[in-house]
C-alpha atoms as a PDB file:
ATOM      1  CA  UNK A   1      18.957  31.274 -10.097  1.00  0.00           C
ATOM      2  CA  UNK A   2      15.773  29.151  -8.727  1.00  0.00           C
ATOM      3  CA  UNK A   3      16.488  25.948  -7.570  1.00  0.00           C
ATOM      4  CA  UNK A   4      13.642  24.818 -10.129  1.00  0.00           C
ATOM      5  CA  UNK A   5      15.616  26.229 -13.305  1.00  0.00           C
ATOM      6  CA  UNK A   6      17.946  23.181 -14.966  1.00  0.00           C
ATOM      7  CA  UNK A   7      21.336  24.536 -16.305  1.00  0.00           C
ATOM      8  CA  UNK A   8      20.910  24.368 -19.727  1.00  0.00           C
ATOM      9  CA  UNK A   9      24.012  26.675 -20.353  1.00  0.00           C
ATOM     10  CA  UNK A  10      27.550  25.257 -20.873  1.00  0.00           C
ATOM     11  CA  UNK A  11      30.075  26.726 -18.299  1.00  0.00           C
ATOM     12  CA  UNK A  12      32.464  28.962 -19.827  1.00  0.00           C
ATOM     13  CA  UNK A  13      35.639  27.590 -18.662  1.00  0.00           C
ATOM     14  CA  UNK A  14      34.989  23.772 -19.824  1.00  0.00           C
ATOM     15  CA  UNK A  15      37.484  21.718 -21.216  1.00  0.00           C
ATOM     16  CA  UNK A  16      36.080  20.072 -24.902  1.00  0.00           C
ATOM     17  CA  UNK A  17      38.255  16.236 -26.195  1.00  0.00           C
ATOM     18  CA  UNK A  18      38.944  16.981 -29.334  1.00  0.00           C
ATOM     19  CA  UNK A  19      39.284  14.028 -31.635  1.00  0.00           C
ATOM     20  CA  UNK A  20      42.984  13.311 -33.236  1.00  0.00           C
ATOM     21  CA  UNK A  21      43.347  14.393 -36.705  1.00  0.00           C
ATOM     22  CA  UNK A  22      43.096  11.925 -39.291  1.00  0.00           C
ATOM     23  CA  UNK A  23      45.703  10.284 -40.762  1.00  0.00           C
ATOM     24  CA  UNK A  24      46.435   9.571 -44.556  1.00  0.00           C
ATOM     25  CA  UNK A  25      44.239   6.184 -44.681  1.00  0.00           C
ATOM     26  CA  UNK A  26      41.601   7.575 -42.761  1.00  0.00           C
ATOM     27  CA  UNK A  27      41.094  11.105 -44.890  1.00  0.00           C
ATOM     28  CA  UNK A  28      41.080   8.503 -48.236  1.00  0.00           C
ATOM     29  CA  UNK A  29      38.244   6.338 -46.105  1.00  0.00           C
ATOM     30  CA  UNK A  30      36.454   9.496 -44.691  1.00  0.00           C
ATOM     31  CA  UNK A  31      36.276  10.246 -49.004  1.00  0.00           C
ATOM     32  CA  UNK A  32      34.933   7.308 -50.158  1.00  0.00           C
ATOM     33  CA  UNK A  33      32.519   7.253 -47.178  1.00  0.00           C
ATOM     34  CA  UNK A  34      31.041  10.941 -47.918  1.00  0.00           C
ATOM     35  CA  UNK A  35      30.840  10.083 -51.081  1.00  0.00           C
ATOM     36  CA  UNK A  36      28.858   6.995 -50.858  1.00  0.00           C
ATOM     37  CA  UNK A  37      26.721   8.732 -47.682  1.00  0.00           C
ATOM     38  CA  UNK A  38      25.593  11.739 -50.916  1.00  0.00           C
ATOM     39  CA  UNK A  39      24.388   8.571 -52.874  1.00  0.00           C
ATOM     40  CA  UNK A  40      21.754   7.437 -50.654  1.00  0.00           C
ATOM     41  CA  UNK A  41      20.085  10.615 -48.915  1.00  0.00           C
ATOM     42  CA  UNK A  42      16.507  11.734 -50.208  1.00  0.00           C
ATOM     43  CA  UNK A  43      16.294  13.635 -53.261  1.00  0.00           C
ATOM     44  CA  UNK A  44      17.158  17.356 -53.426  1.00  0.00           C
ATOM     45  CA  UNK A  45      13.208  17.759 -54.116  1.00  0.00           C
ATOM     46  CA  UNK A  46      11.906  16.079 -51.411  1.00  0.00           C
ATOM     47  CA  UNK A  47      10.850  17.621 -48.412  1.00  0.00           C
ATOM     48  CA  UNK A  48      13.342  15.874 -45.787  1.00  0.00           C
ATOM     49  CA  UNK A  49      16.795  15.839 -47.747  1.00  0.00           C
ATOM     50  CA  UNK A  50      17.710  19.206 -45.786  1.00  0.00           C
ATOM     51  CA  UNK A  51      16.910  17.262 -42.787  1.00  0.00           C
ATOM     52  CA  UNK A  52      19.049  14.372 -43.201  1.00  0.00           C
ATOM     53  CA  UNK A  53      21.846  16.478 -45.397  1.00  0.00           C
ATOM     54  CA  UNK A  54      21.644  18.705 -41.864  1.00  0.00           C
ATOM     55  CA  UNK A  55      22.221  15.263 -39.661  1.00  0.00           C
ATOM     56  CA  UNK A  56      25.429  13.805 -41.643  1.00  0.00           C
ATOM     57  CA  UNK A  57      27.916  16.510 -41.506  1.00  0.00           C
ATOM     58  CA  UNK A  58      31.699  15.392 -40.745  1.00  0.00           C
ATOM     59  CA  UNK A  59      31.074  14.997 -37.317  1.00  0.00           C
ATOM     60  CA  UNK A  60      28.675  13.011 -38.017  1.00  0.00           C
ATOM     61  CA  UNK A  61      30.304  10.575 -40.583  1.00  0.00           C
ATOM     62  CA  UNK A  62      33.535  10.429 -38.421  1.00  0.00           C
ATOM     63  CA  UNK A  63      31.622   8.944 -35.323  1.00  0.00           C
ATOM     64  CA  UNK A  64      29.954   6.366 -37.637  1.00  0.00           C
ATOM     65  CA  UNK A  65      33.498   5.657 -39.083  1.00  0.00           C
ATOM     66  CA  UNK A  66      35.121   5.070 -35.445  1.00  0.00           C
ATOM     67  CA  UNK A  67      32.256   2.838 -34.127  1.00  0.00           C
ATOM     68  CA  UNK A  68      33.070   0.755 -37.163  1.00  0.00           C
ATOM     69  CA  UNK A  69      36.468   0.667 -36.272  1.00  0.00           C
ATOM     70  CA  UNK A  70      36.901   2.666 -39.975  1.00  0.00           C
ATOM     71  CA  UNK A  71      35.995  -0.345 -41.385  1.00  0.00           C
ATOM     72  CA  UNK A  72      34.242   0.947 -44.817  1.00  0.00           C
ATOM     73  CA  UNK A  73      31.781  -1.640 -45.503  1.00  0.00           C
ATOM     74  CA  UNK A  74      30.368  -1.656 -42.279  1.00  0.00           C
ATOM     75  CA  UNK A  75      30.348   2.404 -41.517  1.00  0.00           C
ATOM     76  CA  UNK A  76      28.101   2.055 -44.533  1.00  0.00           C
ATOM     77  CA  UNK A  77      25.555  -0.290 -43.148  1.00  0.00           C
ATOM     78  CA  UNK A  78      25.758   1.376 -39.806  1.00  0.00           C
ATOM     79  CA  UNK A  79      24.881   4.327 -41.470  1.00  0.00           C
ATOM     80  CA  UNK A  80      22.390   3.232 -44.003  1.00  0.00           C
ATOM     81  CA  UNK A  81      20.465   1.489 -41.133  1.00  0.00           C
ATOM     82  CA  UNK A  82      20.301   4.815 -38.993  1.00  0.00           C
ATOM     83  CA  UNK A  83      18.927   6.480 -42.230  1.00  0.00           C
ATOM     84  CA  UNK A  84      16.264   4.235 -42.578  1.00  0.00           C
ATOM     85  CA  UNK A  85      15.079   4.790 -38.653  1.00  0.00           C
ATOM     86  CA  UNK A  86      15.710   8.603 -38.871  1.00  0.00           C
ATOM     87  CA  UNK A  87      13.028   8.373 -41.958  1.00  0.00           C
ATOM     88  CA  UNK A  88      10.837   6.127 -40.062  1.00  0.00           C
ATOM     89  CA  UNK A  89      10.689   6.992 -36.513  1.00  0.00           C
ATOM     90  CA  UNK A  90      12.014  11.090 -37.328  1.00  0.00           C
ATOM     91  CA  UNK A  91      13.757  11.659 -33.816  1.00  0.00           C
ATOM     92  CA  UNK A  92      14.574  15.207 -34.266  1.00  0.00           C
ATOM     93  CA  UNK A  93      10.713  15.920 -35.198  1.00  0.00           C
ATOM     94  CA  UNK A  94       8.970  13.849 -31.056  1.00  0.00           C
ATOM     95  CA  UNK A  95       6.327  16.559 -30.527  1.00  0.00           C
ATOM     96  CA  UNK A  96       6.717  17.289 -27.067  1.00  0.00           C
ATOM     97  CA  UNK A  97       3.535  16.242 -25.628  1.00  0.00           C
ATOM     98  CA  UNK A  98       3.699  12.858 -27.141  1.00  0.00           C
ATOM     99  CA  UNK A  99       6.105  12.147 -24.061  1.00  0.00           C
ATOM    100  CA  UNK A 100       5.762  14.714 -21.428  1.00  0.00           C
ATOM    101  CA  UNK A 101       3.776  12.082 -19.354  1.00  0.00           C
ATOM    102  CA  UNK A 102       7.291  10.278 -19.230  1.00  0.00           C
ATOM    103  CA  UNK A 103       9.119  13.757 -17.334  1.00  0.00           C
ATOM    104  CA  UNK A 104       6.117  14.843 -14.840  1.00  0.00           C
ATOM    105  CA  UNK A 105       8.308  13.205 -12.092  1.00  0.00           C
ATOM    106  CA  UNK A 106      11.911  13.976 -13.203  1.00  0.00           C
ATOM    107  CA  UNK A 107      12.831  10.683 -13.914  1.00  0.00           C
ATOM    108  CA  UNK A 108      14.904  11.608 -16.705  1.00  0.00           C
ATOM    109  CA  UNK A 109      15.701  15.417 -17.281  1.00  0.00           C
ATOM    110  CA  UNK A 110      18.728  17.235 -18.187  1.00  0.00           C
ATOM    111  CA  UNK A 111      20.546  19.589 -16.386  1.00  0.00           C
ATOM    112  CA  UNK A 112      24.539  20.944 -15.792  1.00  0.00           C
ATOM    113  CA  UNK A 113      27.635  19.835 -17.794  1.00  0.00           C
ATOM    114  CA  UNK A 114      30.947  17.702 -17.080  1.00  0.00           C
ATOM    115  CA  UNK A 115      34.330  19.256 -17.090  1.00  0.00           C
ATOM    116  CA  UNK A 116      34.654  19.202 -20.534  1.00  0.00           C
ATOM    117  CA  UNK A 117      31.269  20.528 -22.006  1.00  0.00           C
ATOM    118  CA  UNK A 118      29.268  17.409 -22.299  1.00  0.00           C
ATOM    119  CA  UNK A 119      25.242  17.799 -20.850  1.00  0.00           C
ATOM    120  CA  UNK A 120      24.057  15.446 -18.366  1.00  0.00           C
ATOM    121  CA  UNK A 121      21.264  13.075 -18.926  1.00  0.00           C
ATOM    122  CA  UNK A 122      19.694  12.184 -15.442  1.00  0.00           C
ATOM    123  CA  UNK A 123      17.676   9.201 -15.381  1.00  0.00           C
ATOM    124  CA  UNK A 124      16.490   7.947 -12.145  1.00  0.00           C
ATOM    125  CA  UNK A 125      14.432   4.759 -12.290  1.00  0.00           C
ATOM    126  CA  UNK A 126      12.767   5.393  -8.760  1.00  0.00           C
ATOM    127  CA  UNK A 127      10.730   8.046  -9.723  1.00  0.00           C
ATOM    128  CA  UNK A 128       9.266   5.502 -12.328  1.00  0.00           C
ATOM    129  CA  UNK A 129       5.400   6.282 -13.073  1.00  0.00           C
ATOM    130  CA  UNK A 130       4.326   4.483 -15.921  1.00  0.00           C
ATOM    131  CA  UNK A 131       4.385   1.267 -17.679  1.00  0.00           C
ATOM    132  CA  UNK A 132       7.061  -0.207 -19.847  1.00  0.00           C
ATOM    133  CA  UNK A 133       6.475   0.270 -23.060  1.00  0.00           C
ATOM    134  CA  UNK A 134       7.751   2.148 -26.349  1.00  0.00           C
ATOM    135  CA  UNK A 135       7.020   5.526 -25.121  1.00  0.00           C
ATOM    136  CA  UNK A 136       9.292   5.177 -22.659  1.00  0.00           C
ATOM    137  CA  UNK A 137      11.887   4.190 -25.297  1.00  0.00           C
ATOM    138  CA  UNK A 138      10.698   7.290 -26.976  1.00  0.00           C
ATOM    139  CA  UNK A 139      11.287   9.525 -24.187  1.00  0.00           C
ATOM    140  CA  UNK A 140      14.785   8.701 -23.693  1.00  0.00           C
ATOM    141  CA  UNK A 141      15.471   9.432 -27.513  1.00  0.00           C
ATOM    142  CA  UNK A 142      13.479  12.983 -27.433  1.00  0.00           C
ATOM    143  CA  UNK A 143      16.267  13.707 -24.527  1.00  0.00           C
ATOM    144  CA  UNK A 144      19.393  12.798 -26.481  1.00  0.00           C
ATOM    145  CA  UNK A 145      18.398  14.752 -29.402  1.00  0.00           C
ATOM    146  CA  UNK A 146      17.439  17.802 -26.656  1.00  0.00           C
ATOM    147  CA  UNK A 147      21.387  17.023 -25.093  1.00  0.00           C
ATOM    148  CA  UNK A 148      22.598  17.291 -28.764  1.00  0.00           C
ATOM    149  CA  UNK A 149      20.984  20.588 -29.251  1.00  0.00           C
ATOM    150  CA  UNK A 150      22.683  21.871 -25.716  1.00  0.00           C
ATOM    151  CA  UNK A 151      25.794  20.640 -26.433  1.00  0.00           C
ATOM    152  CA  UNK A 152      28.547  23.500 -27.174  1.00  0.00           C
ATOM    153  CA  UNK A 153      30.678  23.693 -30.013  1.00  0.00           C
ATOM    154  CA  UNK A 154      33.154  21.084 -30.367  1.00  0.00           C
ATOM    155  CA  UNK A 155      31.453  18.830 -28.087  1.00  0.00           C
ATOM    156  CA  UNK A 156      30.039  15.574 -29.154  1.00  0.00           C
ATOM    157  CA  UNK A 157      29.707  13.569 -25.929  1.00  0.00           C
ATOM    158  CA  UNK A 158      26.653  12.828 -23.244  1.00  0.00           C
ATOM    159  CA  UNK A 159      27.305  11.817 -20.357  1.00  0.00           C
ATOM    160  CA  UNK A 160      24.155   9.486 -18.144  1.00  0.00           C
ATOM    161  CA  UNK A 161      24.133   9.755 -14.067  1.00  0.00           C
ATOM    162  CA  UNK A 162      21.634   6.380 -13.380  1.00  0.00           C
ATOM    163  CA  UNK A 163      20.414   6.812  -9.811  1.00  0.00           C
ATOM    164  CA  UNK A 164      18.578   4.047  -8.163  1.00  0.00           C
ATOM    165  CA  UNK A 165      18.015   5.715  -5.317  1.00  0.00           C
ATOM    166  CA  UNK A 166      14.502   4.734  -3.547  1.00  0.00           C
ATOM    167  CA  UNK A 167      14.381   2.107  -6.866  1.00  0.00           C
ATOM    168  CA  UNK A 168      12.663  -1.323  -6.355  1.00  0.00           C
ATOM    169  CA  UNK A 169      13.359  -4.249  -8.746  1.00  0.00           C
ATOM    170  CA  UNK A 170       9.663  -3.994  -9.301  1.00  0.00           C
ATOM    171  CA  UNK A 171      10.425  -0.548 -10.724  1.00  0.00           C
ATOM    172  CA  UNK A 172      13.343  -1.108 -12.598  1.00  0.00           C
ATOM    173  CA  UNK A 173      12.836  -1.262 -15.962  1.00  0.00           C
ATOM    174  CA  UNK A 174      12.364  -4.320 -17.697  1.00  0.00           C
ATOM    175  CA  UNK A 175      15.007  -6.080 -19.574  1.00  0.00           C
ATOM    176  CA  UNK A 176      13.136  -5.524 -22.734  1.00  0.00           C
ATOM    177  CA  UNK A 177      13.142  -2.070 -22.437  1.00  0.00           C
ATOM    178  CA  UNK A 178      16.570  -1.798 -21.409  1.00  0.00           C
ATOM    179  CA  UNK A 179      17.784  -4.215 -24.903  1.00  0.00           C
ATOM    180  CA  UNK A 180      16.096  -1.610 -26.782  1.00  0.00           C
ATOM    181  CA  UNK A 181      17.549   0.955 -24.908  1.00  0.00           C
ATOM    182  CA  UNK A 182      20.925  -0.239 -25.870  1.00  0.00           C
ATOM    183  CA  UNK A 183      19.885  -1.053 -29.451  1.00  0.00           C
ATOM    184  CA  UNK A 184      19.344   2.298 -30.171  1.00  0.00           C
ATOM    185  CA  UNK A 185      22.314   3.906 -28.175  1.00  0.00           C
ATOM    186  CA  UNK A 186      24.307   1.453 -29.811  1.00  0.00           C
ATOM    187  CA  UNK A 187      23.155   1.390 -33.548  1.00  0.00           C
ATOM    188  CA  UNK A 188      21.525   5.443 -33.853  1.00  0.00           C
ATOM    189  CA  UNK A 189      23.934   7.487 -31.636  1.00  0.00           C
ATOM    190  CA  UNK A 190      27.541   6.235 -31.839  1.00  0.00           C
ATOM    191  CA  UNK A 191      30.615   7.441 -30.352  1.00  0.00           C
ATOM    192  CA  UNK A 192      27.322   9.746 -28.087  1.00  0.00           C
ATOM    193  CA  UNK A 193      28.271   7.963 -25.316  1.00  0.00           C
ATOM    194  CA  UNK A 194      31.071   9.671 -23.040  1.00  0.00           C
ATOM    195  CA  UNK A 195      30.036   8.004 -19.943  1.00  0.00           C
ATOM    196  CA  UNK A 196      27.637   6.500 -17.815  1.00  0.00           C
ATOM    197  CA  UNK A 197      27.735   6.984 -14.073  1.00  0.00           C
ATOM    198  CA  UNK A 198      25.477   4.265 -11.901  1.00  0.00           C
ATOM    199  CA  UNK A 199      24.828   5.901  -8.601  1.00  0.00           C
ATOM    200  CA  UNK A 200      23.066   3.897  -5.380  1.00  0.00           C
ATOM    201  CA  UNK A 201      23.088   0.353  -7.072  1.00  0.00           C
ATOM    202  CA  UNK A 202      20.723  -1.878  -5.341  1.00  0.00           C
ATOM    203  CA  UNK A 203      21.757  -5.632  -4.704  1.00  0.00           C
ATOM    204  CA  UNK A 204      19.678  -6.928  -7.502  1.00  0.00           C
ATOM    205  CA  UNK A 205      20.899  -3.957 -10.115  1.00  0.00           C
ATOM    206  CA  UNK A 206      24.488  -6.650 -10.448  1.00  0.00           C
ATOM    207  CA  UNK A 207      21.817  -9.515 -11.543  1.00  0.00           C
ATOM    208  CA  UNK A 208      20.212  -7.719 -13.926  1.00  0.00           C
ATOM    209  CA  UNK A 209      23.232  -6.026 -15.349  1.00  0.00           C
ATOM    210  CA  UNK A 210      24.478  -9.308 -15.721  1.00  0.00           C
ATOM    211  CA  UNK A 211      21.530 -10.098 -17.574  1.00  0.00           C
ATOM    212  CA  UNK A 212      21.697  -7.156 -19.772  1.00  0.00           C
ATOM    213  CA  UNK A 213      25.071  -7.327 -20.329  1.00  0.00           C
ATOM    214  CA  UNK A 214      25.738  -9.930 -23.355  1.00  0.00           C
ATOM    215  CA  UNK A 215      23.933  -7.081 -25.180  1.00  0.00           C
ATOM    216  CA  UNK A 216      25.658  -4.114 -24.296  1.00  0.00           C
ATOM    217  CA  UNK A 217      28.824  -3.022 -27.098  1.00  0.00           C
ATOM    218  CA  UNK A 218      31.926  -3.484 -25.543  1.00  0.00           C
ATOM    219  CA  UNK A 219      33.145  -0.166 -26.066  1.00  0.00           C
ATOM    220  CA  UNK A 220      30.064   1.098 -24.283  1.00  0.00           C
ATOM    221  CA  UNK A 221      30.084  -1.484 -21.671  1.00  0.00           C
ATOM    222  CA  UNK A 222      33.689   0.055 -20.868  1.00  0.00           C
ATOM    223  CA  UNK A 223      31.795   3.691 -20.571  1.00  0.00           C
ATOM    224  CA  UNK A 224      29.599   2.472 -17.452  1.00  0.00           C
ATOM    225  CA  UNK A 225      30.725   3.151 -14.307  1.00  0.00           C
ATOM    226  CA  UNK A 226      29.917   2.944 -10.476  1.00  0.00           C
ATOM    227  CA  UNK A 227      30.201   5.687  -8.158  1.00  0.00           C
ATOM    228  CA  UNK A 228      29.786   5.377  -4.046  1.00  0.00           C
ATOM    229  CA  UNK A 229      28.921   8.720  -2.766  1.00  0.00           C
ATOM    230  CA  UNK A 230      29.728   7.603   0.398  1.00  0.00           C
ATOM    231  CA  UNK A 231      33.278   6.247  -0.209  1.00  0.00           C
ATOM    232  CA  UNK A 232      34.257   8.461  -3.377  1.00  0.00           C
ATOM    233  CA  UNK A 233      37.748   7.461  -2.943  1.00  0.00           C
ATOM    234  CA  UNK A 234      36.384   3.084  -3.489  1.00  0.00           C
ATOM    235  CA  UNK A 235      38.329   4.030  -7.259  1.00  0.00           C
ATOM    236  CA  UNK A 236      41.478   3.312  -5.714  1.00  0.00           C
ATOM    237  CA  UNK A 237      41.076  -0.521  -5.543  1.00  0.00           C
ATOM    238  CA  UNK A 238      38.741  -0.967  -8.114  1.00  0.00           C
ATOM    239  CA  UNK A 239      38.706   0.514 -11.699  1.00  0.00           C
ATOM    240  CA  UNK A 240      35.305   0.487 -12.764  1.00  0.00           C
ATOM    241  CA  UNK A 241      34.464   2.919  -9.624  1.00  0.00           C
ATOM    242  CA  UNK A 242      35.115   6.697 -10.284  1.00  0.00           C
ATOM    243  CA  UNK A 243      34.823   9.494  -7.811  1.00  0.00           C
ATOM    244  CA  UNK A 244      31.897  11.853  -9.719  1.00  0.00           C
ATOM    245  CA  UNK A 245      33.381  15.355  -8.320  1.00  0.00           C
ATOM    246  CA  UNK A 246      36.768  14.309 -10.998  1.00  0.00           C
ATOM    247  CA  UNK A 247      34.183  14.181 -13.481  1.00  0.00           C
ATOM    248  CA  UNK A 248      31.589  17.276 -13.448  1.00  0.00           C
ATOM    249  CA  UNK A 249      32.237  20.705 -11.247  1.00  0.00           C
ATOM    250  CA  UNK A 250      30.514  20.806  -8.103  1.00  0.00           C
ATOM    251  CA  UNK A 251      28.645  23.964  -9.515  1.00  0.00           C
ATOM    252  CA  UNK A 252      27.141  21.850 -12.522  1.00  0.00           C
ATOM    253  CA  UNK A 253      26.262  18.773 -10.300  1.00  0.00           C
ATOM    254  CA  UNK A 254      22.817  18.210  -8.016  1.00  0.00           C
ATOM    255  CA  UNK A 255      23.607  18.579  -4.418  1.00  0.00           C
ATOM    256  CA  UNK A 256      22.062  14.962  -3.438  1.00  0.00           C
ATOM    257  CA  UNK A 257      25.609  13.715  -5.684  1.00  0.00           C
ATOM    258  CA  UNK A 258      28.170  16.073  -3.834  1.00  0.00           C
ATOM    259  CA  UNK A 259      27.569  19.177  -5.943  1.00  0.00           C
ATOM    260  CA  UNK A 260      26.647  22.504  -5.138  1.00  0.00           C
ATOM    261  CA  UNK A 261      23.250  22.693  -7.511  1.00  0.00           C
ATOM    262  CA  UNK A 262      19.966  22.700  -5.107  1.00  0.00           C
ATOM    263  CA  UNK A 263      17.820  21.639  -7.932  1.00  0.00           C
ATOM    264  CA  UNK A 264      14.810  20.429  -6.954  1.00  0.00           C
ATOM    265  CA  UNK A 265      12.334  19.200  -9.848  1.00  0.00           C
ATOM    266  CA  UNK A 266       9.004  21.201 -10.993  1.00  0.00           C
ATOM    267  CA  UNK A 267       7.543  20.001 -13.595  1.00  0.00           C
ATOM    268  CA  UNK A 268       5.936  23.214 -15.313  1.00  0.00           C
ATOM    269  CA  UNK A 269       8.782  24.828 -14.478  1.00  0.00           C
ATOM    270  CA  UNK A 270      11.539  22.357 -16.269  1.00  0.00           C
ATOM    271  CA  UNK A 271       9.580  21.395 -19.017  1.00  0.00           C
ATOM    272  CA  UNK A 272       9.358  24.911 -19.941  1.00  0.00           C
ATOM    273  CA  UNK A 273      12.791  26.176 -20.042  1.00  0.00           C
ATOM    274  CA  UNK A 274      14.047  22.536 -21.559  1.00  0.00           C
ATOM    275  CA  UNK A 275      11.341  23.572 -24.307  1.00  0.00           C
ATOM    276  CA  UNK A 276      12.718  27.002 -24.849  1.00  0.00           C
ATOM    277  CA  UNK A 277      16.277  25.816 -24.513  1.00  0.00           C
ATOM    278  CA  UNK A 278      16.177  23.235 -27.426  1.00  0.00           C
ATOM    279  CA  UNK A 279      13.749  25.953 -29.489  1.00  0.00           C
ATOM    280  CA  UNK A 280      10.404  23.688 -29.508  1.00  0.00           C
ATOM    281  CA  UNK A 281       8.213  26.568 -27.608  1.00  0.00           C
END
């Protein structure tokens, strides 16, 4: 395979988490819930209710369910809300070029799986060639609906490598973006979240995560973690460090992290088999 080509194929011999079966209180919730959720999609005549009657299956209302701690009221909200920005903003409909001048660089692009099926999100801030601003917000959503359509059966996980390598805090983004960011990881695609690795932290990334992080779930703040290429093993003293390579194959990870993937990034080339992959071209 070219070292241009992302692997856009799950590995054969991955390992998907299942979620545990539901118990007797939870089946009478899950119920009530799909009931309510057939109450407030778009009419069987309009154009969309295939659309959004396609976006809640089980999975679907299950994730919304856990997020809420199966807490019925508030699944409902949860879900109402991400209704009401799937009709606005219609995630699963980004026309490509709208934010293609957000991936000429490879600052975020897709490419292997982890150990147990999940695609990897890349995003790495120092390739950073345009200004804040909602496309960029835009771009990042186009990518986790793209992961969705990659992931495998029984999968329902992403996992995010941040790498600040060659990042300035001038090029970081702002802390606007990155609040928005969260909002809509947080509030449009919960329970998405398996992980998210921060690789080559600069000094000032621990200011500005403590900045950003009164706004961060705590569930998800509990999914980011640090990784030290150079001292993999830094997980023994410290928790919130992980050695990557326990994570993701070394034959579905980039070389420059310790895997065994000489990817290097062509534009044309990417964009083009990402396109093909996730059946836009």
């Amino acid at each position: 395979m070219s070292a241009n080509i992302p692997n856009l194929i799950p590995p054969e011999n991955f390992t998907p988490i299942l979620s545990p079966e539901l118990n007797v209180e939870q089946k009478e919730i899950f119920t009530e819930f799909s009931n309510y959720v057939d109450t407030i999609l778009l009419p069987e005549d309009d154009p969309h209710h295939q659309t959004e009657r396609s976006w809640v299956t089980d999975a679907c209302l299950k994730r919304y369910l856990r997020a809420s701690k199966w807490q019925l009221a508030e699944a409902k909200a949860r879900l109402r809300y991400s209704l009401e920005w799937r009709r606005e903003y219609k995630p699963a409909d980004i026309e490509p070029e709208r934010v293609e001048p957000e991936v000429v660089t490879g600052k975020i692009h897709i490419n292997g799986f982890d150990k147990h099926g999940r695609p990897i999100i890349y995003l790495r801030p120092g390739l950073e060639n345009t200004k804040a601003g909602p496309r960029q917000v835009l771009t990042v959503v186009f990518m986790f609906e793209s992961a969705i359509k990659l992931m495998p059966k029984d999968v329902d996980n992403i996992i995010i490598i941040v790498d600040f390598h060659e990042c300035s805090a001038r090029k970081s983004p702002g802390l606007g973006i990155a609040k928005e960011f969260m909002h809509v990881l947080g509030s449009h695609y919960p329970e998405r979240l398996a992980m998210a690795l921060v690789v080559n932290a600069p000094w000032y990334f621990w200011g500005f995560f403590k900045l950003i992080s009164p706004f961060i779930d705590p569930v998800t703040k509990n999914k980011i973690k640090f990784v030290d290429l150079e001292n993999p093993d830094r997980m023994n003293s410290n928790p919130q460090w992980i050695n990557i390579l326990d994570e993701i194959d070394k034959n579905q990870l980039e070389s420059v992290y310790g895997g065994n993937q000489e990817f290097v990034y062509n534009h044309e080339i990417y964009w083009d088999t990402l396109l093909k992959g996730i059946g836009k071209k």
